[in-house]
C-alpha atoms as a PDB file:
ATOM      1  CA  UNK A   1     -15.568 116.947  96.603  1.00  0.00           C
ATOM      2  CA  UNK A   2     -12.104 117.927  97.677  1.00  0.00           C
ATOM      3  CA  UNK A   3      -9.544 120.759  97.765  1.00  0.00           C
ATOM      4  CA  UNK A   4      -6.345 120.497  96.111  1.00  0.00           C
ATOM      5  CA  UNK A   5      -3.169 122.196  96.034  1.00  0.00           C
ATOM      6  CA  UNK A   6      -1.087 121.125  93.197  1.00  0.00           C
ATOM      7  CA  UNK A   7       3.256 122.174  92.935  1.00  0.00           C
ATOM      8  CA  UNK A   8       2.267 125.519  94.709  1.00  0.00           C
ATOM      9  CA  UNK A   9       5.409 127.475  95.201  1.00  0.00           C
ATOM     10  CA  UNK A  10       5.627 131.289  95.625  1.00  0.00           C
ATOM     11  CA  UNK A  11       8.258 133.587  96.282  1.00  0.00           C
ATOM     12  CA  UNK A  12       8.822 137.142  97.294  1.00  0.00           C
ATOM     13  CA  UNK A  13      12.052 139.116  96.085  1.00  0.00           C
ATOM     14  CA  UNK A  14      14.271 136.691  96.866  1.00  0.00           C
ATOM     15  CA  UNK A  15      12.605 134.853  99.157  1.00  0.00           C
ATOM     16  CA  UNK A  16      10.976 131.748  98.476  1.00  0.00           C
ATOM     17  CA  UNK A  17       7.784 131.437 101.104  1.00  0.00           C
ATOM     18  CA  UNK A  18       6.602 128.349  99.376  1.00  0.00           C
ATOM     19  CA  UNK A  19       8.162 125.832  96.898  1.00  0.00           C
ATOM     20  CA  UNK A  20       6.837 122.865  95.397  1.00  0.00           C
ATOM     21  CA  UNK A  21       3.453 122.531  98.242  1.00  0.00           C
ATOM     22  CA  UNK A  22       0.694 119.823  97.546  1.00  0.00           C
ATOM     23  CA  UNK A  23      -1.663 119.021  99.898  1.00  0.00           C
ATOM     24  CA  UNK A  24      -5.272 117.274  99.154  1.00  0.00           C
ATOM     25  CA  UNK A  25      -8.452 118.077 101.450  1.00  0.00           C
ATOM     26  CA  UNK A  26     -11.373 115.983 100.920  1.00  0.00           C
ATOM     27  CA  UNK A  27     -15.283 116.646 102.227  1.00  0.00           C
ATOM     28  CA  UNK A  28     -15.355 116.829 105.846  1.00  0.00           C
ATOM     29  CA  UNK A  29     -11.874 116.857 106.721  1.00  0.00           C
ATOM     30  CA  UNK A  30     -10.310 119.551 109.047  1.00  0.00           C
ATOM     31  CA  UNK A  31      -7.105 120.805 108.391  1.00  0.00           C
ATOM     32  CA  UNK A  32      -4.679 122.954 110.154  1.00  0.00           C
ATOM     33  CA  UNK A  33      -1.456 124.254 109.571  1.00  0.00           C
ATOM     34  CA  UNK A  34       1.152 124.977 112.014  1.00  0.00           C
ATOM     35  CA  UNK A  35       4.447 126.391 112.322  1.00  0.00           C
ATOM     36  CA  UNK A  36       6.436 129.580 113.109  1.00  0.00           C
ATOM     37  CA  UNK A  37       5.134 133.108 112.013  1.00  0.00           C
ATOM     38  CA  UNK A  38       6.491 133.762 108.580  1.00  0.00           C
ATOM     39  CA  UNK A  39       6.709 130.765 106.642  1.00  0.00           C
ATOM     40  CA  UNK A  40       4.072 131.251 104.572  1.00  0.00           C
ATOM     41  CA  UNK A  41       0.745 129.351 105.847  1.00  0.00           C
ATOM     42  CA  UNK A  42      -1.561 132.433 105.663  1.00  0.00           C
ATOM     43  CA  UNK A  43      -0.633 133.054 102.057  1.00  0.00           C
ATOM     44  CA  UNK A  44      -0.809 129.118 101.078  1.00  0.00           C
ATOM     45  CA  UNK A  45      -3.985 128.979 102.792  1.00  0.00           C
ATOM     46  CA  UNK A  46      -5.953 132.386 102.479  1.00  0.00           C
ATOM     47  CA  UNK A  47      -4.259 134.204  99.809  1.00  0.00           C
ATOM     48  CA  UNK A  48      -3.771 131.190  97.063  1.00  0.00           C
ATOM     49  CA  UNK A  49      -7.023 129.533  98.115  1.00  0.00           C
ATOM     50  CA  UNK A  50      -9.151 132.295  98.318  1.00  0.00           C
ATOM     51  CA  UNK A  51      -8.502 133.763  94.773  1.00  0.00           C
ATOM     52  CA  UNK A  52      -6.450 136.584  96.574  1.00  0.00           C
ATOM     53  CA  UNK A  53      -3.336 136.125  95.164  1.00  0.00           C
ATOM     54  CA  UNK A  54      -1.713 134.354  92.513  1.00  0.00           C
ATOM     55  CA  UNK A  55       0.916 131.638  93.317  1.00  0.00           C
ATOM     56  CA  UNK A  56       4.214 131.495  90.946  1.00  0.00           C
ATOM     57  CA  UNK A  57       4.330 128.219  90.190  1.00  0.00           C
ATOM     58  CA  UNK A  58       1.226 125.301  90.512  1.00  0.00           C
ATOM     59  CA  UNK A  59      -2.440 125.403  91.012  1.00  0.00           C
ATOM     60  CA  UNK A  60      -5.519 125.014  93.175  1.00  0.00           C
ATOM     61  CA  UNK A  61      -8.276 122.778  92.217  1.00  0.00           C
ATOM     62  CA  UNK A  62     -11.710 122.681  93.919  1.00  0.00           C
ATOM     63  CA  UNK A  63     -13.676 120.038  92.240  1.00  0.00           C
ATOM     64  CA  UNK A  64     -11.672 119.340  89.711  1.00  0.00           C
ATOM     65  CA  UNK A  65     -11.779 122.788  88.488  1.00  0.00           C
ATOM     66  CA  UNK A  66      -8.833 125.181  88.301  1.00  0.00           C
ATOM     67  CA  UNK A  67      -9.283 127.725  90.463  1.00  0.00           C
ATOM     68  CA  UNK A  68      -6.074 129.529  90.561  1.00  0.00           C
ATOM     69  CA  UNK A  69      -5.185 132.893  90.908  1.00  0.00           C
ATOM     70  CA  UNK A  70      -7.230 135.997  91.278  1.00  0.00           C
ATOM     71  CA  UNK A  71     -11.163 135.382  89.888  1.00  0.00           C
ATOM     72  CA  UNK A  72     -13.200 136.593  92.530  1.00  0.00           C
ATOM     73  CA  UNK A  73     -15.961 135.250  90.104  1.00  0.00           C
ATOM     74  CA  UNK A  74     -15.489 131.541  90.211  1.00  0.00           C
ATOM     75  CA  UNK A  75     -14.302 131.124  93.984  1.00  0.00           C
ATOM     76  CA  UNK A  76     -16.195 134.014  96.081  1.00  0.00           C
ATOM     77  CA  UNK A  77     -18.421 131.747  98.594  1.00  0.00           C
ATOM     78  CA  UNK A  78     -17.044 128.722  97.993  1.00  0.00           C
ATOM     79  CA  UNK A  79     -13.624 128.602  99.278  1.00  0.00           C
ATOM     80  CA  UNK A  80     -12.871 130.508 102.701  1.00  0.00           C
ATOM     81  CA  UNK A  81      -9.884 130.567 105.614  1.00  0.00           C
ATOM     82  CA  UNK A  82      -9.390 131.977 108.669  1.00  0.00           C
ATOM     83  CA  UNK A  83      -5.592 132.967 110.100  1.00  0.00           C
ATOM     84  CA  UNK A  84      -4.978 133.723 113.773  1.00  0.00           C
ATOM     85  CA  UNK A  85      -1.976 134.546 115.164  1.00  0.00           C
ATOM     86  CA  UNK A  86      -0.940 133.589 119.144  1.00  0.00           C
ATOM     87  CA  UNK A  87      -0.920 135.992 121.801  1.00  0.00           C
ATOM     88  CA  UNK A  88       2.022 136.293 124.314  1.00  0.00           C
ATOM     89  CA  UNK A  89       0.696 135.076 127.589  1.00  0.00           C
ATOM     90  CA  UNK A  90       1.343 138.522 130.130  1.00  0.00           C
END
């Protein structure tokens, strides 16, 4: 069983968020993403994942099946993400 993300690239106006992104989970594997606010790791991760959103280039495979884009249908309980955000220390 695994997770992939295949060439994902996605772009907003004329920004490009995410170009050209594979990464390969496999059954029992934790994986985290890090980095500064904005460059794109909620929307790789929840959004692209999740069936949220679709990507502009690539695909998401769970199981060998295609799973990209928005079908609510195929993915809803079987792929899930959680984003948090830091806090400024006071």
């Amino acid at each position: 069983m695994s997770l992939q993300a295949i060439g994902i690239t996605k772009t907003f106006n004329q920004f490009t968020a995410l170009k050209d992104v594979s990464l390969t989970i496999e059954k029992g594997e934790f994986m985290a993403l890090l980095g500064p606010l904005g460059l794109g790791q909620d929307h790789f991760c929840c959004a692209s994942w999740a069936g949220l959103d679709t990507q502009d280039a690539g695909e998401i495979r769970f199981n060998e099946e295609d799973v990209s884009g928005p079908q609510p249908t195929r993915s809803q309980g079987r792929l899930s993400c959680s984003s948090t955000t830091p806090s400024s220390a006071t």
